[in-house]
Protein backbone atom coordinates (compact mmCIF):
# COMPACT_ATOMS: atom_id res chain seq x y z
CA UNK A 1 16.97 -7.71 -8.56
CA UNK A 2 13.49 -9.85 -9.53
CA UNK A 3 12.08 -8.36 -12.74
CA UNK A 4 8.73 -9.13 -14.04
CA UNK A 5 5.90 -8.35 -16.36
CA UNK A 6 2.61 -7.80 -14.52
CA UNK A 7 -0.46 -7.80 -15.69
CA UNK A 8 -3.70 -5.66 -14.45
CA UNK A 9 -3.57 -5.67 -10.67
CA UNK A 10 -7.49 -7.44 -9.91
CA UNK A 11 -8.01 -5.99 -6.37
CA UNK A 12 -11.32 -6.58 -3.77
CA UNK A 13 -12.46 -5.16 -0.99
CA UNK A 14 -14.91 -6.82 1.94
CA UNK A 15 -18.27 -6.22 1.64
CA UNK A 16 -18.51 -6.26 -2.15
CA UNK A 17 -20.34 -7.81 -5.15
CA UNK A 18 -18.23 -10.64 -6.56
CA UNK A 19 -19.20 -11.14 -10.10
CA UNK A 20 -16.92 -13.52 -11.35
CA UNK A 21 -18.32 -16.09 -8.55
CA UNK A 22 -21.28 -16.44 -10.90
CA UNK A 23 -19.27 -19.28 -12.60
CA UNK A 24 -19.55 -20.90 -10.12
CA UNK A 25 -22.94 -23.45 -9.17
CA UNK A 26 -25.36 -21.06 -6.78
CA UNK A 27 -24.84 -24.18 -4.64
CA UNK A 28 -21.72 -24.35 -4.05
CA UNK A 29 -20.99 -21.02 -3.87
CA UNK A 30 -23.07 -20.65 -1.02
CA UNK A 31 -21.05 -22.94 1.22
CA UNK A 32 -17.65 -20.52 0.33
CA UNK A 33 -16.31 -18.97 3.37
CA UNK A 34 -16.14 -15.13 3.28
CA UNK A 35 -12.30 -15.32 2.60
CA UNK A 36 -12.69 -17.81 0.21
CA UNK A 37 -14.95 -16.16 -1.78
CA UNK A 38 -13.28 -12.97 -2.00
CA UNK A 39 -9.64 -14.81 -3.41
CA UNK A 40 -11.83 -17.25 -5.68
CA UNK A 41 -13.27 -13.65 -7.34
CA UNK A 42 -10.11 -12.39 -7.25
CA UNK A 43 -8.56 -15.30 -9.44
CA UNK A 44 -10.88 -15.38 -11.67
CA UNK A 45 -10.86 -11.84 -12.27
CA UNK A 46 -7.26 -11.80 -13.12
CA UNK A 47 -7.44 -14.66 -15.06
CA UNK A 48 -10.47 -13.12 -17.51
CA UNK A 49 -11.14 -16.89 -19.33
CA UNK A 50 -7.45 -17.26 -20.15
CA UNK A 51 -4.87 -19.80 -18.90
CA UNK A 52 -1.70 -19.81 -16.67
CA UNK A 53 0.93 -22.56 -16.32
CA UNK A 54 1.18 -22.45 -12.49
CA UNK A 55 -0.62 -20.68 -10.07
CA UNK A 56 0.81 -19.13 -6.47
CA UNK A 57 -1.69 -18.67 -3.69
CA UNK A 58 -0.68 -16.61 -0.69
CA UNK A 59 -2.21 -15.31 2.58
CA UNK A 60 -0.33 -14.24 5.66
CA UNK A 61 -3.63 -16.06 8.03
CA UNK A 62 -5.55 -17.98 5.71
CA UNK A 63 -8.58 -18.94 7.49
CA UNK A 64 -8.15 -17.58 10.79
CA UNK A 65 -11.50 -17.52 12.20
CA UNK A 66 -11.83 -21.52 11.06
CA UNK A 67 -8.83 -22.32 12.78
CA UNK A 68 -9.84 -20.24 16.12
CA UNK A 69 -12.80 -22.25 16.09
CA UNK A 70 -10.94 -25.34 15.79
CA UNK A 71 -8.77 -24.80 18.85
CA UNK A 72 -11.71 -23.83 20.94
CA UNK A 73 -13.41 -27.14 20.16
CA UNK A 74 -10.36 -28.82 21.35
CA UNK A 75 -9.63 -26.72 24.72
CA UNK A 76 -13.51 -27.35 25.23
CA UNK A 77 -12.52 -31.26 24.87
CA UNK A 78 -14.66 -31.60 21.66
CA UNK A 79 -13.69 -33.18 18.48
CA UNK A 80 -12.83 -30.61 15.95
CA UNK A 81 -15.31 -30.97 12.75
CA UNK A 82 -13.70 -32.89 9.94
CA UNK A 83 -15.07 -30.60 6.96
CA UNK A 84 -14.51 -27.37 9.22
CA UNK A 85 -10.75 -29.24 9.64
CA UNK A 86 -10.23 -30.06 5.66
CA UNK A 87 -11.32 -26.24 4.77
CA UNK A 88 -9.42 -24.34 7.52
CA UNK A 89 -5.51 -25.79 6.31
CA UNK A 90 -3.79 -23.05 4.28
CA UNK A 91 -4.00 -24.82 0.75
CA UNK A 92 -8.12 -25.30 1.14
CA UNK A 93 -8.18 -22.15 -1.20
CA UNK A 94 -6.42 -23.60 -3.69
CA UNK A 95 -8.13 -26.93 -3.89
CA UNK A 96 -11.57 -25.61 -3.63
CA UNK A 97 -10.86 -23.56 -6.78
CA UNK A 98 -8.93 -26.59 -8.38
CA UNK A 99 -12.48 -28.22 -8.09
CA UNK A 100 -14.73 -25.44 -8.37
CA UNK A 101 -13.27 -24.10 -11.40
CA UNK A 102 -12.15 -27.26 -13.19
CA UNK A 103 -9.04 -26.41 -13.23
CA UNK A 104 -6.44 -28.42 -12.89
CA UNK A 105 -3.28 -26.26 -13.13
CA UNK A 106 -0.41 -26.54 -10.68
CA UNK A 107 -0.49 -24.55 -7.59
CA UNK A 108 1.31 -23.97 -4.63
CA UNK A 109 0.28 -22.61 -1.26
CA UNK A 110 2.21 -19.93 0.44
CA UNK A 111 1.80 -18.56 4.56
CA UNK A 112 3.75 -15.21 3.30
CA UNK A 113 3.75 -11.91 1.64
CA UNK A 114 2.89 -10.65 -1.87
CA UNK A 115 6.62 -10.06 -1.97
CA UNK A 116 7.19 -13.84 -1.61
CA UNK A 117 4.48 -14.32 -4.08
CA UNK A 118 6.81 -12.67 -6.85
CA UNK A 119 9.67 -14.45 -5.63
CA UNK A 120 8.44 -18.24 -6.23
CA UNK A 121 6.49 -16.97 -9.01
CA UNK A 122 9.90 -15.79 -10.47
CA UNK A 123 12.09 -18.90 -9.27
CA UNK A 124 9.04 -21.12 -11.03
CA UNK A 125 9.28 -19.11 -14.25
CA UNK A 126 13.03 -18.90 -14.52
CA UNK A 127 12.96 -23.14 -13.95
CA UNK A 128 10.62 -23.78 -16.73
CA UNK A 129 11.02 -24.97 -19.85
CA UNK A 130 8.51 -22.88 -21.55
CA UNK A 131 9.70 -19.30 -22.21
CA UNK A 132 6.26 -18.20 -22.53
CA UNK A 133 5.20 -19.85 -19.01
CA UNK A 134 2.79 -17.20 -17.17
CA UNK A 135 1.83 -17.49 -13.36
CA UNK A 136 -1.21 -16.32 -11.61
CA UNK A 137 -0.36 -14.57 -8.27
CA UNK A 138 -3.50 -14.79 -6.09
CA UNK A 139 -3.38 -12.97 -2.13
CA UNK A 140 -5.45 -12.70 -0.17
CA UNK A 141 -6.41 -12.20 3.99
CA UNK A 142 -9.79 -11.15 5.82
CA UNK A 143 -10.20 -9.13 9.11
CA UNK A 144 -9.24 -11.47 12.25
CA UNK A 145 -11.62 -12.53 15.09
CA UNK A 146 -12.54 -9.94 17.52
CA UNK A 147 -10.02 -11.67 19.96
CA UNK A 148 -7.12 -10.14 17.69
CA UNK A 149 -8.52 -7.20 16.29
CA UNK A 150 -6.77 -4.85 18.69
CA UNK A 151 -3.49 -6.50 17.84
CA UNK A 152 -4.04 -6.24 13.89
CA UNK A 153 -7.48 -3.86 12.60
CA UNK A 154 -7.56 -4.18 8.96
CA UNK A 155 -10.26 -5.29 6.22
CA UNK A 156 -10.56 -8.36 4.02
CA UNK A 157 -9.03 -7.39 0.72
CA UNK A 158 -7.51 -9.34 -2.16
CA UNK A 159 -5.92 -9.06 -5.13
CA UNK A 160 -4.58 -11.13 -7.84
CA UNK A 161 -2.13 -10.67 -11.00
CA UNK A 162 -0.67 -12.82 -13.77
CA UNK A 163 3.05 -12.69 -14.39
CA UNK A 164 5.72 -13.49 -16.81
CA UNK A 165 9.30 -12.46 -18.04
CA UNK A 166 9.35 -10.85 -21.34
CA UNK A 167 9.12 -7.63 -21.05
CA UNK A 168 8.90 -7.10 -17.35
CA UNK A 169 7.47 -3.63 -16.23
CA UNK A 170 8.19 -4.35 -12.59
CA UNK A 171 11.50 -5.13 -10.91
CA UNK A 172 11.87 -6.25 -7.09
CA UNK A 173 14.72 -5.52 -4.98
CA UNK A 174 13.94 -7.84 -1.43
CA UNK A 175 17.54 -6.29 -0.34
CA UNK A 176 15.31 -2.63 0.15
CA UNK A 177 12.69 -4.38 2.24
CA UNK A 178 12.00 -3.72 5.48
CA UNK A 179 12.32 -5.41 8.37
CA UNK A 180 8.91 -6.95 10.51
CA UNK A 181 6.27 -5.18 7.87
CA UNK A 182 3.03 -7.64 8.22
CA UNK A 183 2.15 -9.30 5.17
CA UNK A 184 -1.21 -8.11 5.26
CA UNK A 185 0.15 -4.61 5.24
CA UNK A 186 3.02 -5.25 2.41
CA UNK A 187 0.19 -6.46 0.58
CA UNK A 188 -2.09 -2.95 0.33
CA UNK A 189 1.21 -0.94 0.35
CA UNK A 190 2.16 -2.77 -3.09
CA UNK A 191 -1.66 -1.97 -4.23
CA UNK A 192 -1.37 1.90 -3.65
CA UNK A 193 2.06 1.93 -5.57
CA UNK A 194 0.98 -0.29 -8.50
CA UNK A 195 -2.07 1.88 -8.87
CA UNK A 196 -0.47 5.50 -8.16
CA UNK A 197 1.83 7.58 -9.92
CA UNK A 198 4.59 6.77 -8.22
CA UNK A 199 7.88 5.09 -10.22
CA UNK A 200 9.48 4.04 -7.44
CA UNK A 201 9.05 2.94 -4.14
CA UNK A 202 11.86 1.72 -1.78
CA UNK A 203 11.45 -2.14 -2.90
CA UNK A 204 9.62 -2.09 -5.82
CA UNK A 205 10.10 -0.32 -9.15
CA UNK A 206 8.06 0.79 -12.39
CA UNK A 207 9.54 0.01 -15.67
C-alpha cells in the first residue's frame, strides 16, 4: 500500500484558456504544440510560484500526431524534420518547460499511467534524503489522429498535483488494479474520484 499527501488536483480540458502560459514569452508560446501547452498550464498551475524537489512527467502517447507525421515522412522516403524530431520524443515536455520556465529541477519522463506517476513519485520520495522532499506529478495526453480515433475517442485533458509523505490523504493499492485499463482512461477515472464524494474506489483510497 503507496500512501501519499496530495495536493489540489490542477485539471484541463482541450479547447480552453490557459492562463498560467502567460509566463511564458508570447513568442515562444506560440510555437507550443497543443499538447504541450495544455501540460505546461497544467504544471504551472499546480505548482502556484512554489518549488518541488523533483518533478514526474507522464503521458500514455506523448506527441502522437508529431510522431505520425514523422513516420509518414519516412514511408514517403523523406527525411524526417530535425526540430519536428527533437520535439516529438517523450521527454520534449519536460525539457521545453526546463527551458521555458527556468527551471532547472530534476525530472523524469514516464510512457505510463497516473498510477505509475504515484509510484516513482513515491519510490523518489522514500530514497531522498530530505524528509520534506515534494514532487510535482504532471499527466497529460491529447485526442489521437483521425487514423486512430475509432480505436481510442477521447479529449486532450491534463492534470497535475504535488506530492509528499507527511500526512498522506491518499493511499494506493496497485494489487486492486485492473488489468488492460488505458492510461488515458486511468487517468480521468482518478480525476472523477479525487473530485467526488466518493472514499473509496477499488485502487485508490481517501484518507
Amino acid at each position: 500500500m503507496i500512501r501519499l499527501h496530495m495536493s489540489d488536483l490542477t485539471q484541463n480540458q482541450a479547447n480552453t484558456t490557459y492562463p498560467a502560459l502567460e509566463k511564458i514569452p508570447a513568442m515562444q508560446r506560440r510555437r507550443l504544440s497543443s499538447i504541450a501547452k495544455i501540460a505546461l498550464n497544467s504544471a504551472i498551475q499546480a505548482l502556484e510560484g512554489q518549488s518541488v524537489d523533483y518533478i514526474v512527467w507522464v503521458s500514455q502517447y506523448g506527441d502522437e500526431h508529431k510522431t505520425l507525421s514523422i513516420l509518414k515522412d519516412v514511408l514517403q522516403d523523406q527525411t524526417p524534420s530535425p526540430t519536428q524530431f527533437s520535439t516529438s520524443v517523450h521527454n520534449a515536455i519536460s525539457g521545453l518547460y526546463s527551458i521555458l520556465c527556468q527551471d532547472a529541477t530534476p525530472a523524469t519522463s514516464l510512457a505510463g499511467s497516473w498510477n505509475d506517476a504515484l509510484v516513482e513519485a513515491y519510490a523518489w520520495l522514500k530514497t531522498s534524503a530530505n524528509a520534506d522532499a515534494t514532487v510535482l506529478i504532471v499527466y497529460y495526453d491529447e485526442s489521437l489522429p483521425p487514423i486512430y480515433q475509432d480505436f481510442q475517442p477521447f479529449e486532450a485533458f491534463s492534470m497535475a498535483a504535488v506530492v509528499c509523505l507527511d500526512q498522506p490523504n491518499l493511499a494506493l493499492d496497485l494489487s486492486a488494479a485492473p488489468a488492460g485499463s488505458m492510461a488515458f482512461q486511468e487517468a480521468q477515472a482518478f480525476q472523477k474520484f479525487w473530485q467526488g464524494a466518493e472514499q473509496t474506489q477499488a485502487v485508490w483510497r481517501k484518507c
